[in-house]
C-alpha atoms as a PDB file:
ATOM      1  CA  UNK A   1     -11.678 -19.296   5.440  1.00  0.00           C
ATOM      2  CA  UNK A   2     -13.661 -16.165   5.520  1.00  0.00           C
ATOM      3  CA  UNK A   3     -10.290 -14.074   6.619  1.00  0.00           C
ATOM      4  CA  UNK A   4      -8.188 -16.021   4.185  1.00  0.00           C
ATOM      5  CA  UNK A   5     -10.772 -14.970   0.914  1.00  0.00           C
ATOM      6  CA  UNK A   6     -10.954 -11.016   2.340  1.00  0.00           C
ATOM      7  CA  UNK A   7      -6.790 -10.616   2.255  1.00  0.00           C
ATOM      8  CA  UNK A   8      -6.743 -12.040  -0.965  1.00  0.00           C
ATOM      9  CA  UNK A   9      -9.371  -9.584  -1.845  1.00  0.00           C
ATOM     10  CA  UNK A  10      -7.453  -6.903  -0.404  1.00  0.00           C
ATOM     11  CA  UNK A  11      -4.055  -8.053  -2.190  1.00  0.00           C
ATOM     12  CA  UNK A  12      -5.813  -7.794  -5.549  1.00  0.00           C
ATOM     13  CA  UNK A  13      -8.517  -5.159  -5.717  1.00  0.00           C
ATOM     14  CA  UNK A  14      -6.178  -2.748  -7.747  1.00  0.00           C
ATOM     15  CA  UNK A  15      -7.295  -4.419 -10.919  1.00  0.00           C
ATOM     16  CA  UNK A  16     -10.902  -5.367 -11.984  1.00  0.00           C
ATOM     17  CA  UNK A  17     -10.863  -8.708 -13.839  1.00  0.00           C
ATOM     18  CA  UNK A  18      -8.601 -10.180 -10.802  1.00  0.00           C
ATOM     19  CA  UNK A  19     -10.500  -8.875  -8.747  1.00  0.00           C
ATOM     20  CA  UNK A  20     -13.567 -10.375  -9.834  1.00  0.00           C
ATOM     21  CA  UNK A  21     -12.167 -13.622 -10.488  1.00  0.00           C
ATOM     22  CA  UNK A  22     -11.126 -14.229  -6.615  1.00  0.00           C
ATOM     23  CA  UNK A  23     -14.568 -12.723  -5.700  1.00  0.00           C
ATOM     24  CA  UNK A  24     -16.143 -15.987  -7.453  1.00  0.00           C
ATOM     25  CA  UNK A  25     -13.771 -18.015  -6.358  1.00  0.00           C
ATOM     26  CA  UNK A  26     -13.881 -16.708  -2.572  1.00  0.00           C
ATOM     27  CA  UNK A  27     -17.763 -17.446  -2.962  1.00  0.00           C
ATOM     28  CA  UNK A  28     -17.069 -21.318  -3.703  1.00  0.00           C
ATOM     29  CA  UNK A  29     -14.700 -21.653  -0.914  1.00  0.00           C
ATOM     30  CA  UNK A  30     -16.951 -20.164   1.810  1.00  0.00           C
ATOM     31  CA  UNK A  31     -20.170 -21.947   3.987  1.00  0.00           C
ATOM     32  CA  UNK A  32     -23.874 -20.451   3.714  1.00  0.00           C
ATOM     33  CA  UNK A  33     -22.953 -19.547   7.304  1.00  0.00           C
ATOM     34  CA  UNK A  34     -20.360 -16.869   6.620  1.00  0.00           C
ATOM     35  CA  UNK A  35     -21.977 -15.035   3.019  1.00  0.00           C
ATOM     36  CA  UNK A  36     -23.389 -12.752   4.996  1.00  0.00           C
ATOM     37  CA  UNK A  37     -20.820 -11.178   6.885  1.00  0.00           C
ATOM     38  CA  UNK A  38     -18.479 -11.466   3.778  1.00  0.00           C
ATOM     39  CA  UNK A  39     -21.152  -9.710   1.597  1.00  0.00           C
ATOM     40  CA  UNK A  40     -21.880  -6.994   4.517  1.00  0.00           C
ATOM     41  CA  UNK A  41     -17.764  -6.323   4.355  1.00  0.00           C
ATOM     42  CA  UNK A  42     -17.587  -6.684   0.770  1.00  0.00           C
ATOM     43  CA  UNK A  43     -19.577  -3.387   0.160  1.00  0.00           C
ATOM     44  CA  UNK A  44     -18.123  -1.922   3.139  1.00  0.00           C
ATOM     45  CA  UNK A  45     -14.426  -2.075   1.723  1.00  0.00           C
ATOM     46  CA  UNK A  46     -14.868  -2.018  -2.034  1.00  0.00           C
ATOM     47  CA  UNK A  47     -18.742  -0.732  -2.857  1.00  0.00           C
ATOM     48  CA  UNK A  48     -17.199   2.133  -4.149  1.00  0.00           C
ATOM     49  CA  UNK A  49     -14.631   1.250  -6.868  1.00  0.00           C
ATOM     50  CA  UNK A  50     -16.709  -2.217  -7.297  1.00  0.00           C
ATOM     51  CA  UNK A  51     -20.442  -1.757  -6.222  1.00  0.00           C
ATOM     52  CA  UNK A  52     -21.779  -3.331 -10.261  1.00  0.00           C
ATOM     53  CA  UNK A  53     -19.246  -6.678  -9.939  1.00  0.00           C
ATOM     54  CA  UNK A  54     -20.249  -6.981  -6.280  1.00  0.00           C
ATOM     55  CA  UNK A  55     -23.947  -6.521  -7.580  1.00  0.00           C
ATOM     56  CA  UNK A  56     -23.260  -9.225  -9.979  1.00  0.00           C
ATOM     57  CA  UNK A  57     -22.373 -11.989  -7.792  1.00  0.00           C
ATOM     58  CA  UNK A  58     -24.114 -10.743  -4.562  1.00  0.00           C
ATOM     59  CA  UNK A  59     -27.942 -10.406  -6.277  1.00  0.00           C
ATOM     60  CA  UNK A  60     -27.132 -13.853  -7.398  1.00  0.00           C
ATOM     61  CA  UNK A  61     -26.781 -14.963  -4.010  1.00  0.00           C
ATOM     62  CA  UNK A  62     -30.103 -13.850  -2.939  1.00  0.00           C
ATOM     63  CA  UNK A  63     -32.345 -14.690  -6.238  1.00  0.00           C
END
């Protein structure tokens, strides 16, 4: 599932609000087991035209 949520990422991080939406959405679909890696390659590939959305949702995570 985890490869699945990052193309879709990919396919739609040209605009913000989509973007966003499938981030939350990616979240619900994946297991405890694979946040991690998906949050480590989150910031990787989009911290810098997204770093305060993936803030949002990632410091969520971990509170």
């Amino acid at each position: 599932m985890i490869e699945y949520v990052k193309t879709i990422l990919l396919k739609v991080s040209f605009d913000k609000k989509l973007f966003e939406k499938e981030l939350r959405k990616g979240l619900n679909l994946l297991v405890p087991s694979e946040l991690e890696e998906f949050r480590v390659w989150c910031y990787r590939t989009f911290s810098k035209v997204y770093e305060p959305v993936l803030n949002k949702y990632f410091i969520k995570l971990a509170g």
